[in-house]
Protein backbone atom coordinates (compact mmCIF):
# COMPACT_ATOMS: atom_id res chain seq x y z
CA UNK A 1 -11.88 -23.22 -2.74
CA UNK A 2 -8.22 -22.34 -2.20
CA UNK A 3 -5.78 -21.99 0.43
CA UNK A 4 -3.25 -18.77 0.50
CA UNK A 5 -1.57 -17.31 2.72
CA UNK A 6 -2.11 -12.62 2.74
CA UNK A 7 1.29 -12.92 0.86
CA UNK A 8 0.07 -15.18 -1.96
CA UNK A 9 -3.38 -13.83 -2.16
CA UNK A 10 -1.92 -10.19 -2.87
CA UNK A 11 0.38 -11.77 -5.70
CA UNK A 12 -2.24 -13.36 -7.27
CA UNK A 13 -4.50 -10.10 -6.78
CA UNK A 14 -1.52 -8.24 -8.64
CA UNK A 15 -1.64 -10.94 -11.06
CA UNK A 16 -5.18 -10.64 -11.44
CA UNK A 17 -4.77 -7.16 -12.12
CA UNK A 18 -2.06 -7.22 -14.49
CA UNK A 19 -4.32 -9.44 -16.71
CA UNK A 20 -7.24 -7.01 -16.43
CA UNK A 21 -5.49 -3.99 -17.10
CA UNK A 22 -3.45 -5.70 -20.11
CA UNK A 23 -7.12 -6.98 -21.75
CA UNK A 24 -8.59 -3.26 -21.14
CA UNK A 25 -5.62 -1.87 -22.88
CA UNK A 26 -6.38 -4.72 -25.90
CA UNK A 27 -9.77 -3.71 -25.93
CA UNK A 28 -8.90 -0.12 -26.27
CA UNK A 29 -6.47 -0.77 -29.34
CA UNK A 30 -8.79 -3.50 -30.80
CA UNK A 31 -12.83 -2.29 -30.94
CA UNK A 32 -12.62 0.44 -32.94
CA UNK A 33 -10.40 1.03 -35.82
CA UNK A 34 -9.28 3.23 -38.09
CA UNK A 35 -9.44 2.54 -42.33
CA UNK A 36 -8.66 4.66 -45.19
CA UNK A 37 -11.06 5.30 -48.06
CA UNK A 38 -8.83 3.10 -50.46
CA UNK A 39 -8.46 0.32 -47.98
CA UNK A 40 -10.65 -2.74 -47.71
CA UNK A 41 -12.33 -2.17 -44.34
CA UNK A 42 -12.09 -6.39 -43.33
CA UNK A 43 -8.37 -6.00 -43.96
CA UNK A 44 -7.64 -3.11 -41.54
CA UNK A 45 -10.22 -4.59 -39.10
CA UNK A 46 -7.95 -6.01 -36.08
CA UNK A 47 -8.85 -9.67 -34.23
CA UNK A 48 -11.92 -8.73 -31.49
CA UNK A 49 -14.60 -10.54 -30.41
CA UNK A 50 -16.84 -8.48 -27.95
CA UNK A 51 -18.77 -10.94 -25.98
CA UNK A 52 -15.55 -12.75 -25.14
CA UNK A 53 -13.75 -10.10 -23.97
CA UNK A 54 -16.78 -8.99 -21.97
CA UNK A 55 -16.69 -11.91 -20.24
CA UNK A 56 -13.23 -12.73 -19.67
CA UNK A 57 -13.32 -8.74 -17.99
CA UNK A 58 -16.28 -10.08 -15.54
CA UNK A 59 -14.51 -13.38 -14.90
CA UNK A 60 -11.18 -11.74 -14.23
CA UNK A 61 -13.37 -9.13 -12.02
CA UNK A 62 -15.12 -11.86 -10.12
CA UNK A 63 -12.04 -13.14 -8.87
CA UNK A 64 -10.52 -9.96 -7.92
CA UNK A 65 -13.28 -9.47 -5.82
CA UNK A 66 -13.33 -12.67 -4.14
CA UNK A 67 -9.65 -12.40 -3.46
CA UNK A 68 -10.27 -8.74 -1.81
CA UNK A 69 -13.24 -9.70 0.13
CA UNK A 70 -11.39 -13.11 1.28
CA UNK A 71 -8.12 -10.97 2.42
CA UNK A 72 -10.89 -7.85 4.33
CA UNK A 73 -12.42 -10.94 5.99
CA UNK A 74 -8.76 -11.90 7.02
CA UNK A 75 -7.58 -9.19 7.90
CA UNK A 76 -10.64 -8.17 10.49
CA UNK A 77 -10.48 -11.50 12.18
CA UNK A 78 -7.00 -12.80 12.48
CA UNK A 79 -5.24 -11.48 15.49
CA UNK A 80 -1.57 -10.69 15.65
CA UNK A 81 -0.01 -12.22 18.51
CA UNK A 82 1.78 -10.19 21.14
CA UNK A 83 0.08 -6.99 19.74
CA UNK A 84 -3.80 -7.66 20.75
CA UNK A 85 -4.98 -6.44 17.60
CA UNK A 86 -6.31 -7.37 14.25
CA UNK A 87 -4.63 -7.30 11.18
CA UNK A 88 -6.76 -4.15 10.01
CA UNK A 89 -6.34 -2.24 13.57
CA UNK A 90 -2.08 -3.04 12.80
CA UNK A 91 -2.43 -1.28 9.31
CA UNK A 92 -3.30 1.68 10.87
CA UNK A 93 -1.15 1.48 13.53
CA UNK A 94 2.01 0.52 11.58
CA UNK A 95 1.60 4.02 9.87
CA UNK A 96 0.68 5.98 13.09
CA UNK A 97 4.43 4.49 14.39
CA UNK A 98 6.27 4.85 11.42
CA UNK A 99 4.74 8.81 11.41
CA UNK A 100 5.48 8.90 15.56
CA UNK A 101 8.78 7.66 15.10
CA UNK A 102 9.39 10.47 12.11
CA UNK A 103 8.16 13.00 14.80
CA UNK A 104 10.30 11.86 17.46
CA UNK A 105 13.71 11.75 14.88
CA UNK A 106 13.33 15.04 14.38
CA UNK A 107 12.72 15.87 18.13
CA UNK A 108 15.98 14.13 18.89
CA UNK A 109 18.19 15.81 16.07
CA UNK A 110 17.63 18.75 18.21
CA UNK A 111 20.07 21.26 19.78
CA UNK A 112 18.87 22.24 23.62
CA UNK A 113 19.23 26.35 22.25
CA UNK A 114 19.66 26.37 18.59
CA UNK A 115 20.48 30.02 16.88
CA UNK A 116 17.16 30.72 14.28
CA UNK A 117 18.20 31.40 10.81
CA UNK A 118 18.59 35.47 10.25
CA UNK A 119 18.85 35.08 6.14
CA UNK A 120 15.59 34.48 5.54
CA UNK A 121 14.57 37.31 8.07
CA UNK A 122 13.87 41.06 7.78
CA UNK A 123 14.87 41.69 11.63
CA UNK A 124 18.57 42.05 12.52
CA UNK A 125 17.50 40.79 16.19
CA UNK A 126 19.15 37.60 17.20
CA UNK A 127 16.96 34.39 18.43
CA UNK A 128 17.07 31.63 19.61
CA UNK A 129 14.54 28.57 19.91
CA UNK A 130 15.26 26.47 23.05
CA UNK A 131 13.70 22.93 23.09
CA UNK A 132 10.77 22.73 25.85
CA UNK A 133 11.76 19.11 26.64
CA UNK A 134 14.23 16.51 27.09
CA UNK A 135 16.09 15.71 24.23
CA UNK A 136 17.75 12.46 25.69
CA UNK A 137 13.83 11.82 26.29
CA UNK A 138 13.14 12.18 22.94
CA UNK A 139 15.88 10.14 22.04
CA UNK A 140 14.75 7.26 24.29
CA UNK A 141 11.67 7.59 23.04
CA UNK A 142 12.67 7.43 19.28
CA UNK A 143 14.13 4.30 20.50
CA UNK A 144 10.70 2.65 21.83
CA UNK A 145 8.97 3.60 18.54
CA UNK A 146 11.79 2.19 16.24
CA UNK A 147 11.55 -1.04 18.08
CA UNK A 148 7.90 -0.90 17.89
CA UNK A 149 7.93 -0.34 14.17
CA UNK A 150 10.16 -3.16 14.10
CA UNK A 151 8.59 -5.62 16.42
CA UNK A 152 5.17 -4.69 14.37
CA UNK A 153 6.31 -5.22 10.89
CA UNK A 154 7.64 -8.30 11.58
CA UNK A 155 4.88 -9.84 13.02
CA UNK A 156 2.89 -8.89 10.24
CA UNK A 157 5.25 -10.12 7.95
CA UNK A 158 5.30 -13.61 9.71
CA UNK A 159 1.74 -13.48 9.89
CA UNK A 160 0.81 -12.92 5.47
CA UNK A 161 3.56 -15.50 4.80
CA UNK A 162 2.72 -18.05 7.26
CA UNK A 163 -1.25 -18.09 8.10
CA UNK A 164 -3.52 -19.17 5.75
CA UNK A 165 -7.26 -18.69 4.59
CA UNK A 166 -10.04 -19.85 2.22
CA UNK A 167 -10.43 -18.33 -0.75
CA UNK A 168 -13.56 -19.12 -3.24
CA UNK A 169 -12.28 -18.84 -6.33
């Protein structure tokens, strides 16, 4: 059993990963092989050993797993304080802010009557779009979301690097 915080569980789980991926890619280079007619077929034979790598895969695999489960079980039950909400309700709504306060950036940028574009028309008819709200609104409210964002992300981030959990590896 080991203690982690989110933070150091995800570094190991890209650590983890690394190793996996780099063994595949040995694996690839190593079990089969390529000789020519002339050449003695032990010499061009390159270092693998099956079973071990086999296992070393399921090992490495093993504890991936773990890790993942140990960080899901984490992440449903530790509450973030201020926010009442998990740490898997915040991953979703860390992207629904970051995409609200996208929204609302553009809604701000906006002219109250801006002229529309006649090059890329075939009418010679002059428009306008007017904006159908407030724009200082939007503004404020671009504010509240930013802060949000913020306010969210930081909690989070004090949360993975401070918290810890059990992990059975």
């Amino acid at each position: 059993m080991v203690i982690m915080t989110s933070a150091e569980a995800a570094k190991e789980l890209r650590r983890l990963n690394d190793l996996h991926y780099a063994l595949i890619n040995r694996e690839n280079k190593s079990s089969v092989f390529t000789a020519a007619i002339q050449e003695k077929v032990d010499d061009a034979r390159p270092e693998y050993d099956f079973q071990a790598t086999q296992e070393e895969l399921e090992m490495l695999e093993g504890k991936i797993r773990k890790i993942k489960h140990a960080i899901n079980r984490f992440n449903l039950t530790q509450e973030v304080p201020g926010f009442g909400m998990t740490i898997d309700q915040m991953l979703v709504y860390i992207p629904q802010l970051t995409e609200r306060k996208r929204k609302l950036g553009v809604m701000r940028g906006r002219l109250p009557k801006e002229r529309i574009d006649a090059y890329n028309r075939a009418s010679n008819i002059v428009e306008y779009e007017y904006s159908n709200y407030d724009i200082q609104e939007a503004e404020a409210a671009f504010a509240r979301a930013a802060d949000e964002l913020a306010k969210a992300q930081n909690a989070l981030d004090v949360i993975n690097s401070t918290v810890t959990f059990e992990v059975d590896i």
